[in-house]
Protein backbone atom coordinates (compact mmCIF):
# COMPACT_ATOMS: atom_id res chain seq x y z
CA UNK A 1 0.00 0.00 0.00
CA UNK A 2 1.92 3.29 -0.52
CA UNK A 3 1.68 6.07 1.51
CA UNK A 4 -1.13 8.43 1.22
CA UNK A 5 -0.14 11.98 -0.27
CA UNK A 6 -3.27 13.79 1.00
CA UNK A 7 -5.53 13.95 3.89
CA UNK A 8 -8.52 11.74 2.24
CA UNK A 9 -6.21 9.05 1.84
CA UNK A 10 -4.86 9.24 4.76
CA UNK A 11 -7.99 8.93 6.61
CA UNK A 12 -9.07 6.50 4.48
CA UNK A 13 -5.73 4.39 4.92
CA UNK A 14 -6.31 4.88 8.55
CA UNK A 15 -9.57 3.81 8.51
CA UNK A 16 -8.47 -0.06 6.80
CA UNK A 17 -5.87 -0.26 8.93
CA UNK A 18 -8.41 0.36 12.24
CA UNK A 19 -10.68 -2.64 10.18
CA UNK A 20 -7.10 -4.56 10.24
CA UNK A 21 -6.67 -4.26 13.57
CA UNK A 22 -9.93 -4.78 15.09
CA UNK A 23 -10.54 -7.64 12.36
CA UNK A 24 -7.10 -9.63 13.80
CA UNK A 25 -7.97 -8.79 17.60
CA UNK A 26 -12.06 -10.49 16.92
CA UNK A 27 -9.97 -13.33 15.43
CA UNK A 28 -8.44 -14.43 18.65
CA UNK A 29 -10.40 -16.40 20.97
CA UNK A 30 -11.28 -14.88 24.02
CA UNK A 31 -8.89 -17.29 26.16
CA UNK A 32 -5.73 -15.32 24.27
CA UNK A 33 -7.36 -11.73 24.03
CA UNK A 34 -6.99 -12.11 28.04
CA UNK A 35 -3.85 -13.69 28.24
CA UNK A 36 -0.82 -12.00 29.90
CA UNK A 37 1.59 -12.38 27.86
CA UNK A 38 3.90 -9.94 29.02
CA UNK A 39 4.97 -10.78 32.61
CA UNK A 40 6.72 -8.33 34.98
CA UNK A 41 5.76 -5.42 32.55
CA UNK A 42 2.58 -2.90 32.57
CA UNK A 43 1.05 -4.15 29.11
CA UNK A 44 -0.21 -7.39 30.62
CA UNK A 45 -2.78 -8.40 27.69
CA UNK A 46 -4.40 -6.91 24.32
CA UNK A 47 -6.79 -4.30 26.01
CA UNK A 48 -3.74 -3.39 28.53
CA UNK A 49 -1.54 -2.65 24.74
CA UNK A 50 -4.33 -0.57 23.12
CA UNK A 51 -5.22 1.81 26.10
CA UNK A 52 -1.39 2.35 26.24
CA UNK A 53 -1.34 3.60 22.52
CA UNK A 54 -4.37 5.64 22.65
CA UNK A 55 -3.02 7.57 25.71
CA UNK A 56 0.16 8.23 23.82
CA UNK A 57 -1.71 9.27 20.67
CA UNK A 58 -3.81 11.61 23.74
CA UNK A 59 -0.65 13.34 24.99
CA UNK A 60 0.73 13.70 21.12
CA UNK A 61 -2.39 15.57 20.21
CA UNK A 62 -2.02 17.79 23.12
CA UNK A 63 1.83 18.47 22.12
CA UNK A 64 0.58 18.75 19.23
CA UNK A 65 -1.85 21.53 19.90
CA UNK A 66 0.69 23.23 22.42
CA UNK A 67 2.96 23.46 19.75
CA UNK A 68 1.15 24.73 17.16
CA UNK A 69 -0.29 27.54 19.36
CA UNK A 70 3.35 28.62 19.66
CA UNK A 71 3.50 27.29 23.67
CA UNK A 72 6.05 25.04 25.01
């Protein structure tokens, strides 16, 4: 898939690769969407991996903003 050169396709790109993602996660059987596979670490299962990315794509989008506004 190359990259997308404007913002349609990059929503649009986005958008697949959320189907992707959700698509591979229904996929598993419940007994390894709750496994913890990760010992002695914070990201203990699936659910414990995503709510770590979304929070990081949170504080980017703040930065983001901050910056952009001319702040630090």
């Amino acid at each position: 898939m190359p990259k997308p050169k404007s913002k349609p396709e990059l929503i649009e790109a986005s958008q697949k690769n959320f189907q992707k993602l959700s698509d591979l996660i229904d996929s598993l059987p419940e007994k390894e969407r709750l496994t913890d596979f990760s010992k002695g670490t914070m990201n203990r299962n699936i659910r414990d991996v995503l709510a770590h990315i979304y929070h990081w794509q949170l504080l980017f989008w703040e930065w983001y903003k901050i910056g952009m506004s001319g702040e630090k």
